[in-house]
PDB file of N, CA and C in Angstrom:
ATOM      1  N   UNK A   1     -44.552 140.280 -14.137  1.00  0.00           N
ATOM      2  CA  UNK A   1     -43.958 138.980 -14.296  1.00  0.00           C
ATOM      3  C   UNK A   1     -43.048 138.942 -15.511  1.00  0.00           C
ATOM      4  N   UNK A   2     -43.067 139.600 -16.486  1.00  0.00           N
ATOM      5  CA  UNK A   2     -42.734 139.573 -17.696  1.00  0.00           C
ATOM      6  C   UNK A   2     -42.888 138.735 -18.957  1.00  0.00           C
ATOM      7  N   UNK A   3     -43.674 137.700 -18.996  1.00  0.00           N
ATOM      8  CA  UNK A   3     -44.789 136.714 -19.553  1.00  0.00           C
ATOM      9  C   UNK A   3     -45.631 136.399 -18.743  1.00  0.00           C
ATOM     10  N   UNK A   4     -46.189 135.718 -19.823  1.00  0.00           N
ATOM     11  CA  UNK A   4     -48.122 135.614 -19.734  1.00  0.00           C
ATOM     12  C   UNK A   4     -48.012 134.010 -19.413  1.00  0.00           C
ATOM     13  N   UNK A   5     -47.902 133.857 -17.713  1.00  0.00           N
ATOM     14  CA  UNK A   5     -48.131 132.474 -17.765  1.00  0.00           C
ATOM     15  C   UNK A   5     -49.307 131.686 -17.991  1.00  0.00           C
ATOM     16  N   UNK A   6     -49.640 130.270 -18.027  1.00  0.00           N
ATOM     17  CA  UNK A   6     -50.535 129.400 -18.376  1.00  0.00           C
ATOM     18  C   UNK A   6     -51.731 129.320 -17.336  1.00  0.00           C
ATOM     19  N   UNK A   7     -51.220 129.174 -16.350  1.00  0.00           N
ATOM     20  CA  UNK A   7     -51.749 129.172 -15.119  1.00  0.00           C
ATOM     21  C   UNK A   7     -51.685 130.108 -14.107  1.00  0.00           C
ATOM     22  N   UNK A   8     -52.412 130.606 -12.948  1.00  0.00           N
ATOM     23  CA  UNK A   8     -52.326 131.338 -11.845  1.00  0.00           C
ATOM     24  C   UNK A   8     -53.181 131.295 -11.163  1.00  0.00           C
ATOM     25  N   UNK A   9     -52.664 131.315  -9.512  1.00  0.00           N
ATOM     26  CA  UNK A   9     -53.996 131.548  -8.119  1.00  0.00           C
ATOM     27  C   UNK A   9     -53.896 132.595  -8.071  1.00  0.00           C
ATOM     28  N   UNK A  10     -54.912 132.992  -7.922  1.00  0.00           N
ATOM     29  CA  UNK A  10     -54.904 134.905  -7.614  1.00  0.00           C
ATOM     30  C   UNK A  10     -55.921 134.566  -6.227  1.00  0.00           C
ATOM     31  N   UNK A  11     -54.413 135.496  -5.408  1.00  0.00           N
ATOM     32  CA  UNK A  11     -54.741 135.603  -3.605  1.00  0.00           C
ATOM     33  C   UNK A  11     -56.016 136.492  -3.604  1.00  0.00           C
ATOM     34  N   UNK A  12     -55.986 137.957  -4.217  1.00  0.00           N
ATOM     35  CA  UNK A  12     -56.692 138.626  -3.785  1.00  0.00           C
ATOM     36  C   UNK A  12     -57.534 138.814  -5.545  1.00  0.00           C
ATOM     37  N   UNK A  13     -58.896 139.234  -5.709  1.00  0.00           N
ATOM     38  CA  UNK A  13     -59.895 139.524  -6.354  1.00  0.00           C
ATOM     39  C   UNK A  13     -60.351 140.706  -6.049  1.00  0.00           C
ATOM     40  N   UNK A  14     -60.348 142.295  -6.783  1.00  0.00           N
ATOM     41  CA  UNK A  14     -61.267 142.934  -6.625  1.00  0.00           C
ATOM     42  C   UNK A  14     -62.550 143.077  -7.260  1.00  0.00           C
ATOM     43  N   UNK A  15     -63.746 143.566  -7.040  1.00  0.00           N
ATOM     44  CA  UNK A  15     -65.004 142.899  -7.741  1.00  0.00           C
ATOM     45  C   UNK A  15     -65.424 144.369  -7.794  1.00  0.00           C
ATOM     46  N   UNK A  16     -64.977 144.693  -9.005  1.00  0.00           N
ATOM     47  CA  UNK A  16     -65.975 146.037  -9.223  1.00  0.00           C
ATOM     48  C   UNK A  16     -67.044 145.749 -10.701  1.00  0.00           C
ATOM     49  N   UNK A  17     -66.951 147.075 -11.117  1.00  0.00           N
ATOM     50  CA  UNK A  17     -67.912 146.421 -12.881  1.00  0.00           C
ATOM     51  C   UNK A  17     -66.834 145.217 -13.534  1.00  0.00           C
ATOM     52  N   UNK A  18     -65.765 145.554 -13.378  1.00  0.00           N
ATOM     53  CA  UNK A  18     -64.960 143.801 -14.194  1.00  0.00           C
ATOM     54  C   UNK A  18     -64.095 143.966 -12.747  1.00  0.00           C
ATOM     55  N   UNK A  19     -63.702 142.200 -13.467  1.00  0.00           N
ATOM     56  CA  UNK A  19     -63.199 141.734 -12.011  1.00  0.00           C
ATOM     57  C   UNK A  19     -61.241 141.778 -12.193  1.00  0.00           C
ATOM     58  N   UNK A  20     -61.110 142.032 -11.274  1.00  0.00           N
ATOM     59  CA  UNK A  20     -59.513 142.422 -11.263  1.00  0.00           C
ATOM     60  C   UNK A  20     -58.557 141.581  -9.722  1.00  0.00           C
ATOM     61  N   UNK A  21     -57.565 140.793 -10.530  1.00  0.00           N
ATOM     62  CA  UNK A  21     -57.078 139.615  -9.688  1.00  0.00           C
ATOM     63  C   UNK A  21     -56.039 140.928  -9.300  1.00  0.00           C
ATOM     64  N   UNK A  22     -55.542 141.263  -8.239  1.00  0.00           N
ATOM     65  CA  UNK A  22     -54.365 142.032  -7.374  1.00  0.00           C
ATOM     66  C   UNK A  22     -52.976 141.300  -7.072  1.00  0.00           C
ATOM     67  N   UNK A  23     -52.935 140.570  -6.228  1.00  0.00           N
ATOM     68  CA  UNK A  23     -52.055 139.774  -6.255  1.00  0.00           C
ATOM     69  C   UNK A  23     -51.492 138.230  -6.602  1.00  0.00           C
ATOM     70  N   UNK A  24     -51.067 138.063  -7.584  1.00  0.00           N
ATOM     71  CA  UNK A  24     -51.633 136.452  -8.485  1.00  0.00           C
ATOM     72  C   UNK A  24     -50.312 135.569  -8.232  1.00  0.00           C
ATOM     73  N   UNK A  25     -49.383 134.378  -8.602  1.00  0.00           N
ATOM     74  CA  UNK A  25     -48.867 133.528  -8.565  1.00  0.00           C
ATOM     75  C   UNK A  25     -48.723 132.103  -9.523  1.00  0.00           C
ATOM     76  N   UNK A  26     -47.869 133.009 -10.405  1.00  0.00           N
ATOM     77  CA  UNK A  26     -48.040 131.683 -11.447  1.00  0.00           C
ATOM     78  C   UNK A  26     -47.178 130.011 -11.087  1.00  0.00           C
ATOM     79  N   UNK A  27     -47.906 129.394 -11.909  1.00  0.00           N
ATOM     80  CA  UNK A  27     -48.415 127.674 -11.194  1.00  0.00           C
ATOM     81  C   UNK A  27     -47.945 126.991 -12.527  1.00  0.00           C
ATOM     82  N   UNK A  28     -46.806 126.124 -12.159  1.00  0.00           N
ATOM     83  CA  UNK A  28     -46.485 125.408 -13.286  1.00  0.00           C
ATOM     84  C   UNK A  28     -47.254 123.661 -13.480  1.00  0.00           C
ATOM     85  N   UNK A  29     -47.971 123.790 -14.566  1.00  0.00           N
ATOM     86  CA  UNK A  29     -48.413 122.800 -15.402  1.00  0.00           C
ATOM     87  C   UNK A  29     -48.785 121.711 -14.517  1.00  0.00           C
ATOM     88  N   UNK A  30     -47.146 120.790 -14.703  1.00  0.00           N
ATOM     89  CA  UNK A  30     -46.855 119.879 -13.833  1.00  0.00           C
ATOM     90  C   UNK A  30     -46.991 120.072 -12.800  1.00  0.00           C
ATOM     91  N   UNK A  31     -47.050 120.679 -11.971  1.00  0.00           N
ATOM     92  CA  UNK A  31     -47.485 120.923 -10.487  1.00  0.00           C
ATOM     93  C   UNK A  31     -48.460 120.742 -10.304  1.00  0.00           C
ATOM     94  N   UNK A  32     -49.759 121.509 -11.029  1.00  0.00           N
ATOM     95  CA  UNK A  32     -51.121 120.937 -10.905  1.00  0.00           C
ATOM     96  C   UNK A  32     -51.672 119.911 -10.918  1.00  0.00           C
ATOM     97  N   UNK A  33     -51.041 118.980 -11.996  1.00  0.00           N
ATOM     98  CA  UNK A  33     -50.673 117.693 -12.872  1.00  0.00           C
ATOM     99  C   UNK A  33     -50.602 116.530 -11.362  1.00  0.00           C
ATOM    100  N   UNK A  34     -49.769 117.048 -10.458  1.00  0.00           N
ATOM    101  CA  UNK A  34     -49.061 116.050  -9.374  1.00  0.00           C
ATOM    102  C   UNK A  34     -49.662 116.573  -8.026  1.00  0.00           C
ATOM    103  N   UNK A  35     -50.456 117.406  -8.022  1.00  0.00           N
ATOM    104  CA  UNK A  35     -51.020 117.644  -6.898  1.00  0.00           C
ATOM    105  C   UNK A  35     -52.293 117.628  -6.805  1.00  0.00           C
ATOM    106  N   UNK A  36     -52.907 117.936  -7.747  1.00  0.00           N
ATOM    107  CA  UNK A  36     -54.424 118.112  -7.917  1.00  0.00           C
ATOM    108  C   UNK A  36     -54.540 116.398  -9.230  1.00  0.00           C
ATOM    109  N   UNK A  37     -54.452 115.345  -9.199  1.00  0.00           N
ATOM    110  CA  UNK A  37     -54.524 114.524 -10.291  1.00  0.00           C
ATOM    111  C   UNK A  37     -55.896 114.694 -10.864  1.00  0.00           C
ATOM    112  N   UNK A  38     -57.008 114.715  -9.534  1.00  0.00           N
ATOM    113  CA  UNK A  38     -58.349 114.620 -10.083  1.00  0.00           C
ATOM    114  C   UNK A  38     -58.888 115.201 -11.022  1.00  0.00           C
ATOM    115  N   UNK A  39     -58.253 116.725 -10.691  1.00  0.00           N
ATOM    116  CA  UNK A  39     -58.829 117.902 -11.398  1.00  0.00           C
ATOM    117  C   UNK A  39     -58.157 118.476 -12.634  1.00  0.00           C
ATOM    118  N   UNK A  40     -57.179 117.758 -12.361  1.00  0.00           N
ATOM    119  CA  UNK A  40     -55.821 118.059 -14.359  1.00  0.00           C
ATOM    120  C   UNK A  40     -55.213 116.824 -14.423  1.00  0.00           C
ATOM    121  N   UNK A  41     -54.708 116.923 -15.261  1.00  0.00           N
ATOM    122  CA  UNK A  41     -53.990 115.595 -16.476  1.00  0.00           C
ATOM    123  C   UNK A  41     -53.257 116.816 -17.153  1.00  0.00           C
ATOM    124  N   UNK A  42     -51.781 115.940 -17.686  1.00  0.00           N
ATOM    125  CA  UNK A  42     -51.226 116.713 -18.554  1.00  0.00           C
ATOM    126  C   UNK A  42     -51.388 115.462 -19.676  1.00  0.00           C
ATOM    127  N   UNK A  43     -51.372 116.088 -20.774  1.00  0.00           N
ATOM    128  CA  UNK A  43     -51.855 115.222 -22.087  1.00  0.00           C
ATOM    129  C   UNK A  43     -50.423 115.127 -22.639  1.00  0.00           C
ATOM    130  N   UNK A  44     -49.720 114.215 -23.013  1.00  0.00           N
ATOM    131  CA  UNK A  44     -48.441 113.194 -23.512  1.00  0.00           C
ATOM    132  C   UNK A  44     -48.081 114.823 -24.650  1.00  0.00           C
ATOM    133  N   UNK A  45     -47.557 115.405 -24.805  1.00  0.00           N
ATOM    134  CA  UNK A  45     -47.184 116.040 -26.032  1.00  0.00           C
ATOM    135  C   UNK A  45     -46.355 115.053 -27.023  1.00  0.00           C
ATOM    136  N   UNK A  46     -46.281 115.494 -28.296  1.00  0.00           N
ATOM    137  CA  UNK A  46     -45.704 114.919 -30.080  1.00  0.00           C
ATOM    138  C   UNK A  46     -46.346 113.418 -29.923  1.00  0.00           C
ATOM    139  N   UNK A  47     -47.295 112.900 -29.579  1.00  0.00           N
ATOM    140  CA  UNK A  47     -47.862 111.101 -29.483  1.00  0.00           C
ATOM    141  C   UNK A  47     -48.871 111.919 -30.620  1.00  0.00           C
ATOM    142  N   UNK A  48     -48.909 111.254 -31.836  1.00  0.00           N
ATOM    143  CA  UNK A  48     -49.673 111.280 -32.926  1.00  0.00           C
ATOM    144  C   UNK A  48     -50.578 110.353 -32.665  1.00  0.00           C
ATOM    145  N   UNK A  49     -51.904 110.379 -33.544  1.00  0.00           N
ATOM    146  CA  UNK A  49     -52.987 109.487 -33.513  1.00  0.00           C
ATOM    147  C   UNK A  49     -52.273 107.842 -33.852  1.00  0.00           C
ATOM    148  N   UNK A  50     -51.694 107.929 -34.744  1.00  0.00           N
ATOM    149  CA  UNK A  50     -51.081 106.530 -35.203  1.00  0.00           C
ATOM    150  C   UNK A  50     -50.530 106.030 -34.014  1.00  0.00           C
ATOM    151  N   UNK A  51     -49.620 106.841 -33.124  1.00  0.00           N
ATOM    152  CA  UNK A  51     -48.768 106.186 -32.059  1.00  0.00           C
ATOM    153  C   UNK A  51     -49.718 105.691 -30.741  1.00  0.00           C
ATOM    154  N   UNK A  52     -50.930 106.220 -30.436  1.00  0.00           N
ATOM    155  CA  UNK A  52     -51.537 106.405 -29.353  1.00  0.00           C
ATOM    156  C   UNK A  52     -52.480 105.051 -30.001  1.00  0.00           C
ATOM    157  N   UNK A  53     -52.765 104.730 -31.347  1.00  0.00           N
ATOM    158  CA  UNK A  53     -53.558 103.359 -32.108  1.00  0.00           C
ATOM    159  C   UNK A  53     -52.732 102.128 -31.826  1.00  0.00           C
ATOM    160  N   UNK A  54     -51.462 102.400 -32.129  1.00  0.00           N
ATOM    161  CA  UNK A  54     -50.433 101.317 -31.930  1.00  0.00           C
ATOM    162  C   UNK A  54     -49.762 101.156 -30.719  1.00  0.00           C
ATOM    163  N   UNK A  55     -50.274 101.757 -29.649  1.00  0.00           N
ATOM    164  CA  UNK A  55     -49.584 101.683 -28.094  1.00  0.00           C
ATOM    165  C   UNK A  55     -51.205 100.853 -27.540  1.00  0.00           C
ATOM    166  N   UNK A  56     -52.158 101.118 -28.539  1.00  0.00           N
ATOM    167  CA  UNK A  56     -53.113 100.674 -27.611  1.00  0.00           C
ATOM    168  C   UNK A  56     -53.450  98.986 -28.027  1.00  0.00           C
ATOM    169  N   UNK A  57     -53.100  98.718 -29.610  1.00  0.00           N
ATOM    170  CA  UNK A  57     -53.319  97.671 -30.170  1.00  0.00           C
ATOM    171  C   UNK A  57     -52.206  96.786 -29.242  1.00  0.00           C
ATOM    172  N   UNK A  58     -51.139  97.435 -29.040  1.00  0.00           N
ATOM    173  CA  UNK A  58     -49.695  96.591 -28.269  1.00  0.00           C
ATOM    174  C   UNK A  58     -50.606  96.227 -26.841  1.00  0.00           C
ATOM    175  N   UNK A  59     -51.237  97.359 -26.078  1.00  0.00           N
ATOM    176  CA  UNK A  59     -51.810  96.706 -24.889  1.00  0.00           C
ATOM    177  C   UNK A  59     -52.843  95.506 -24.836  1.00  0.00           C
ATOM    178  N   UNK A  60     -53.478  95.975 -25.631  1.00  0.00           N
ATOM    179  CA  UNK A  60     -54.558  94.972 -26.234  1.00  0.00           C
ATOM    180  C   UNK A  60     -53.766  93.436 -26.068  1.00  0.00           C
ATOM    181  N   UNK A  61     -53.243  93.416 -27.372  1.00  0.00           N
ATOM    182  CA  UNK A  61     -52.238  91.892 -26.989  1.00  0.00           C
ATOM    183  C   UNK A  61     -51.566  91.677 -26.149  1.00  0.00           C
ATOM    184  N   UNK A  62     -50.858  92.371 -25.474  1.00  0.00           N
ATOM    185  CA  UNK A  62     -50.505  92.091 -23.980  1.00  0.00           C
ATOM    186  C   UNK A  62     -51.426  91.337 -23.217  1.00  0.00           C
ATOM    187  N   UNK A  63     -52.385  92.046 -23.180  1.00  0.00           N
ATOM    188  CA  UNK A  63     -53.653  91.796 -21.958  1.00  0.00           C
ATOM    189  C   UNK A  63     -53.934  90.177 -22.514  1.00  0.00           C
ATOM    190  N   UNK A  64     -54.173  90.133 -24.279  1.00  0.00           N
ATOM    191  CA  UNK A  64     -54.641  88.853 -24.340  1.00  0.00           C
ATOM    192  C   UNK A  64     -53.857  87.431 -24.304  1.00  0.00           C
ATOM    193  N   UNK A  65     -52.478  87.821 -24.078  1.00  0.00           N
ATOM    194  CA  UNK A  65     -51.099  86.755 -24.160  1.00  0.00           C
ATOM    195  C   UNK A  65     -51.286  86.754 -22.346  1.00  0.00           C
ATOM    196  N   UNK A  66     -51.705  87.985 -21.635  1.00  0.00           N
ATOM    197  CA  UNK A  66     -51.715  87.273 -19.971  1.00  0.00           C
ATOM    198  C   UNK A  66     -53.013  86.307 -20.030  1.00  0.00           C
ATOM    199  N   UNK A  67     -54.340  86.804 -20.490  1.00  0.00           N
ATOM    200  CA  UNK A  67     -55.466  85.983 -20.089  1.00  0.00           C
ATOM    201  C   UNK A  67     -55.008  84.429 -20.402  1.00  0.00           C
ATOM    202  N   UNK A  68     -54.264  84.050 -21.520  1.00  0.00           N
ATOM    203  CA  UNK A  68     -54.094  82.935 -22.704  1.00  0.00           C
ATOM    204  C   UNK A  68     -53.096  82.121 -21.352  1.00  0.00           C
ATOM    205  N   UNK A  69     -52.296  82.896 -21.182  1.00  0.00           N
ATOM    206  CA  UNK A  69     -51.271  81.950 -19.810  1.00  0.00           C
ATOM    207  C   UNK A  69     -52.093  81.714 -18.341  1.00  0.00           C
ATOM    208  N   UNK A  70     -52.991  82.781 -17.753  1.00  0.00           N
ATOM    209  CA  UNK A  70     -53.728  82.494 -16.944  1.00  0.00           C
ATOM    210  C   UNK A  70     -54.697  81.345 -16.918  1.00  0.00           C
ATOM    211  N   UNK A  71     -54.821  81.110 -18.409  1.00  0.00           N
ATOM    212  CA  UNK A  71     -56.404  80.108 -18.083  1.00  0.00           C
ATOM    213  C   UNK A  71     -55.355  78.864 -18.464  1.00  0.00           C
ATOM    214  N   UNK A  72     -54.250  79.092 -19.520  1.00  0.00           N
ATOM    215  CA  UNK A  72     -53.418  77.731 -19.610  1.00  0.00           C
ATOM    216  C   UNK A  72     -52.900  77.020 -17.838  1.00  0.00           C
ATOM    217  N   UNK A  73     -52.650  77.922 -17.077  1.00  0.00           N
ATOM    218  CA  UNK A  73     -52.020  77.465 -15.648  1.00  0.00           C
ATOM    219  C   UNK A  73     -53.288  77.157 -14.775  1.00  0.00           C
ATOM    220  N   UNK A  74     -54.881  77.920 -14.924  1.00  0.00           N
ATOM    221  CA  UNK A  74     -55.680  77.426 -14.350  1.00  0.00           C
ATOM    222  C   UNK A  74     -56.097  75.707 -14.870  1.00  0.00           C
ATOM    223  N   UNK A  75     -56.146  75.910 -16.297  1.00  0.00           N
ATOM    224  CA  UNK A  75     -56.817  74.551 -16.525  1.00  0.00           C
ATOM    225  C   UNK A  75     -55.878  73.406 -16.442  1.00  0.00           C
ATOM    226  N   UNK A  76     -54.395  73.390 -16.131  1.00  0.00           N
ATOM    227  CA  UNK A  76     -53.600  72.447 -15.463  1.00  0.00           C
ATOM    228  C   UNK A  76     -53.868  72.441 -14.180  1.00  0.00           C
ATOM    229  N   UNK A  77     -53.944  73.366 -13.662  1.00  0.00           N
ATOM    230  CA  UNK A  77     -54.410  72.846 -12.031  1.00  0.00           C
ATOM    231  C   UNK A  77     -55.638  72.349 -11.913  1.00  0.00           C
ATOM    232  N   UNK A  78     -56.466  72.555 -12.839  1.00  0.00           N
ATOM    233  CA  UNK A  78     -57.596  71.737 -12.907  1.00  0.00           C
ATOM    234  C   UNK A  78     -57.631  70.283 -13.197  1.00  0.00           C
ATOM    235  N   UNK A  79     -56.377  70.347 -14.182  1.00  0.00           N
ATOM    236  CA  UNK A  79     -56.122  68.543 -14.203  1.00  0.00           C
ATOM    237  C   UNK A  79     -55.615  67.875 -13.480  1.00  0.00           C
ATOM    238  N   UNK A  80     -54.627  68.160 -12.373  1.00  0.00           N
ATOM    239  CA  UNK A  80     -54.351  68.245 -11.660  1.00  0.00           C
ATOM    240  C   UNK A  80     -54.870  67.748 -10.578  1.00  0.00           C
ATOM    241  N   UNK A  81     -56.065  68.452 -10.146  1.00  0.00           N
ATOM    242  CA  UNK A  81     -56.939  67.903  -9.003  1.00  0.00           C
ATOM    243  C   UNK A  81     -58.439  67.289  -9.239  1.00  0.00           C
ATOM    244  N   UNK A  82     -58.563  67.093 -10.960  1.00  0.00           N
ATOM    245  CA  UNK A  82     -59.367  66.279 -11.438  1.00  0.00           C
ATOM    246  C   UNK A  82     -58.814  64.700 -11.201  1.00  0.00           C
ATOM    247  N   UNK A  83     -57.989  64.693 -11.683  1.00  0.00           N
ATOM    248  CA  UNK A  83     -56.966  63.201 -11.958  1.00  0.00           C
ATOM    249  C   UNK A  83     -56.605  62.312 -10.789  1.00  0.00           C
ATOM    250  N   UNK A  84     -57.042  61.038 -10.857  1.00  0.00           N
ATOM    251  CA  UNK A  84     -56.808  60.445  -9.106  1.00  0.00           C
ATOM    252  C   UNK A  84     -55.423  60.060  -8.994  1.00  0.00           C
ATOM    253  N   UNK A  85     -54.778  60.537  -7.916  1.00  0.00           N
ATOM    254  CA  UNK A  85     -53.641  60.398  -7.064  1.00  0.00           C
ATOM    255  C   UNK A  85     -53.224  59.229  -6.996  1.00  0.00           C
ATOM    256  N   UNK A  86     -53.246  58.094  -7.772  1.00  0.00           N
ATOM    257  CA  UNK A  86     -52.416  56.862  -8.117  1.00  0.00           C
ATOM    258  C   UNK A  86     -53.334  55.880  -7.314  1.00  0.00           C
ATOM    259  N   UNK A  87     -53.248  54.787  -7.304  1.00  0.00           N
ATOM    260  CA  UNK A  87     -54.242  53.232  -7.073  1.00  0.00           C
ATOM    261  C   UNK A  87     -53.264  53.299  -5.258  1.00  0.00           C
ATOM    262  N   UNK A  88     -53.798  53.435  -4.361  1.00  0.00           N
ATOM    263  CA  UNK A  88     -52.871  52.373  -3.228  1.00  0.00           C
ATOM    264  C   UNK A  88     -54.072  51.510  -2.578  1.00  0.00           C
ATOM    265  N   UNK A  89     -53.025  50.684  -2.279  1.00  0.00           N
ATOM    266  CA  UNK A  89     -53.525  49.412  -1.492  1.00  0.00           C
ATOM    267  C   UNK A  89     -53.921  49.099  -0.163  1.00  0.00           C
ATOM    268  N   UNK A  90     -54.891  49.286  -0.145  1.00  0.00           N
ATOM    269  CA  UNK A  90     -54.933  48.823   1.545  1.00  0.00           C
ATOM    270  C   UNK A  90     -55.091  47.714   1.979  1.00  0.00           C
ATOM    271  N   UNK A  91     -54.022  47.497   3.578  1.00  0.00           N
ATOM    272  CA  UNK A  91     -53.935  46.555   4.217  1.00  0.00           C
ATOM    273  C   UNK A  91     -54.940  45.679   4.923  1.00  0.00           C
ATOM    274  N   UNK A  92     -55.564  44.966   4.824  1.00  0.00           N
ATOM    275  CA  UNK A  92     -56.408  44.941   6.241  1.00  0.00           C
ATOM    276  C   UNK A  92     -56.210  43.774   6.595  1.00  0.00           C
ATOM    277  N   UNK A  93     -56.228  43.759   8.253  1.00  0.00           N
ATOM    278  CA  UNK A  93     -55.524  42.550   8.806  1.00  0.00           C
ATOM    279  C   UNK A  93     -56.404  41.550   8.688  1.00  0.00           C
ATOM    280  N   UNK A  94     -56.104  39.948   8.663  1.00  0.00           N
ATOM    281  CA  UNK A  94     -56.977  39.254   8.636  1.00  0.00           C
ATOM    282  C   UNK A  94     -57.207  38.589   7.075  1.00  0.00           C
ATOM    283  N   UNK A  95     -56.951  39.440   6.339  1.00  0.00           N
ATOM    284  CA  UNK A  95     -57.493  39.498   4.673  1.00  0.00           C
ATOM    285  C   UNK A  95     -55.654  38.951   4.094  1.00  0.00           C
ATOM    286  N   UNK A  96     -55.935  37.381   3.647  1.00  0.00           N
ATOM    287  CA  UNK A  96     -54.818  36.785   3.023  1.00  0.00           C
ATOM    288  C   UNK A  96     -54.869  36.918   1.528  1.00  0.00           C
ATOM    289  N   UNK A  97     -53.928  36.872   0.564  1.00  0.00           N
ATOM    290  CA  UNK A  97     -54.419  37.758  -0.787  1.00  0.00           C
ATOM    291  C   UNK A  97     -54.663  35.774  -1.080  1.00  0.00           C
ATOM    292  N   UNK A  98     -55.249  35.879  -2.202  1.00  0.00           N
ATOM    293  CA  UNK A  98     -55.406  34.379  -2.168  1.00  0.00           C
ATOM    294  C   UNK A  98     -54.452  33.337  -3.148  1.00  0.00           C
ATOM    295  N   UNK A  99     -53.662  33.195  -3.172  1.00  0.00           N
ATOM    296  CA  UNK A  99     -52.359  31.893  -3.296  1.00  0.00           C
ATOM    297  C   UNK A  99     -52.651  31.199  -4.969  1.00  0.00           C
ATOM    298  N   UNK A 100     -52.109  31.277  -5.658  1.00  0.00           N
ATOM    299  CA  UNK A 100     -52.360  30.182  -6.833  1.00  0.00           C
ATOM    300  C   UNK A 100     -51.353  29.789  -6.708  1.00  0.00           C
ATOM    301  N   UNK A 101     -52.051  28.397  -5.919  1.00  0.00           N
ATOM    302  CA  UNK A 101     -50.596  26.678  -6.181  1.00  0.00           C
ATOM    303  C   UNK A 101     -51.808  26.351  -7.049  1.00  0.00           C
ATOM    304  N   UNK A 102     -50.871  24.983  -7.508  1.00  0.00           N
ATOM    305  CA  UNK A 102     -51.320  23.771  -8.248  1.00  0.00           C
ATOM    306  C   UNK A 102     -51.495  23.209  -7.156  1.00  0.00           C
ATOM    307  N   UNK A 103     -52.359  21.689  -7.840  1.00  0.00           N
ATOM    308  CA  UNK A 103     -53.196  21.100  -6.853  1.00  0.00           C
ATOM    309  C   UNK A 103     -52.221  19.605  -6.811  1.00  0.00           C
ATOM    310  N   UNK A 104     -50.813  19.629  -6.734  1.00  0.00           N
ATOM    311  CA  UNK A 104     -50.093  18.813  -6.398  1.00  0.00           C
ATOM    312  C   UNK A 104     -50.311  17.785  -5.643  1.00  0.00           C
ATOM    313  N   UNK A 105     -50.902  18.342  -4.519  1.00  0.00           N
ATOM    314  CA  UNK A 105     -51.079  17.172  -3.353  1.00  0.00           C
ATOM    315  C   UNK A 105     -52.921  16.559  -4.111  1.00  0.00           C
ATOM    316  N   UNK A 106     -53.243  16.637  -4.517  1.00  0.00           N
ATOM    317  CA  UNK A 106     -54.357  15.698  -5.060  1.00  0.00           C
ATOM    318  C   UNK A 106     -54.261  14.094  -4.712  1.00  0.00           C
ATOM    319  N   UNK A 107     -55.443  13.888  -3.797  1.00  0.00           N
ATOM    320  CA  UNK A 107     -55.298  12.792  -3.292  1.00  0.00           C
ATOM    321  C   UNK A 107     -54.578  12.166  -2.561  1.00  0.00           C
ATOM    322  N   UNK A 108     -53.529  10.776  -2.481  1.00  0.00           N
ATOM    323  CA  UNK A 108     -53.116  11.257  -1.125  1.00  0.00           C
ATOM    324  C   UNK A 108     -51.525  11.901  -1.234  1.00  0.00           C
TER     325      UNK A 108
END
C-alpha cells in the first residue's frame, strides 16, 4: 500500500501460531463514520474543552428560551378558554322586558 492506514477489512485471515491478514482493504474513517453510525463516531477534531463548555452552555439556553415561549403560548391559550366568551342575550318568546313609564295616567 505504501502507508500504514487507520483502518482495514481483511478478506482473507491465515491462522497459524500468529495470525496473518492476506488480502486487506483500507477503509476511510468517514466511511465507517456514515455507514456503520452505531458502531463509530468520528470525534469533532481542534473543539477544545472550553469550546465544547460553551457550545453546550449556548444549548442549554436555547432549550430554556424555547421552554419560556412554550409555556408563555400555552398559558394564553389557557386564558383564553378559561375566560367567558362575552354576556349574550337570549330571546324568549312571550318574555316582554319590563317598561319604566311614569304613572301619568293615575286616576282618571
Amino acid at each position: 500500500m505504501g502507508y500504514m492506514p487507520d483502518y482495514v477489512v481483511y478478506h482473507e485471515l491465515i491462522m497459524t501460531v500468529k495470525e496473518y491478514m492476506q488480502c486487506v482493504t483500507s477503509v476511510e474513517a468517514a466511511w465507517l463514520a456514515e455507514l456503520g453510525p452505531m458502531f463509530y463516531s468520528l470525534k469533532e477534531a481542534g473543539s477544545t474543552r472550553i469550546e465544547k463548555r460553551l457550545q453546550s452552555i449556548r444549548k442549554a439556553r436555547n432549550m430554556e428560551e424555547e421552554l419560556k415561549q412554550a409555556s408563555s403560548e400555552l398559558s394564553g391559550i389557557e386564558r383564553t378558554a378559561r375566560s367567558p366568551a362575552g354576556s349574550t342575550r337570549i330571546a324568549e318568546p312571550g318574555k316582554v322586558p319590563a317598561s319604566v313609564r311614569s304613572s301619568a295616567r293615575f286616576g282618571m
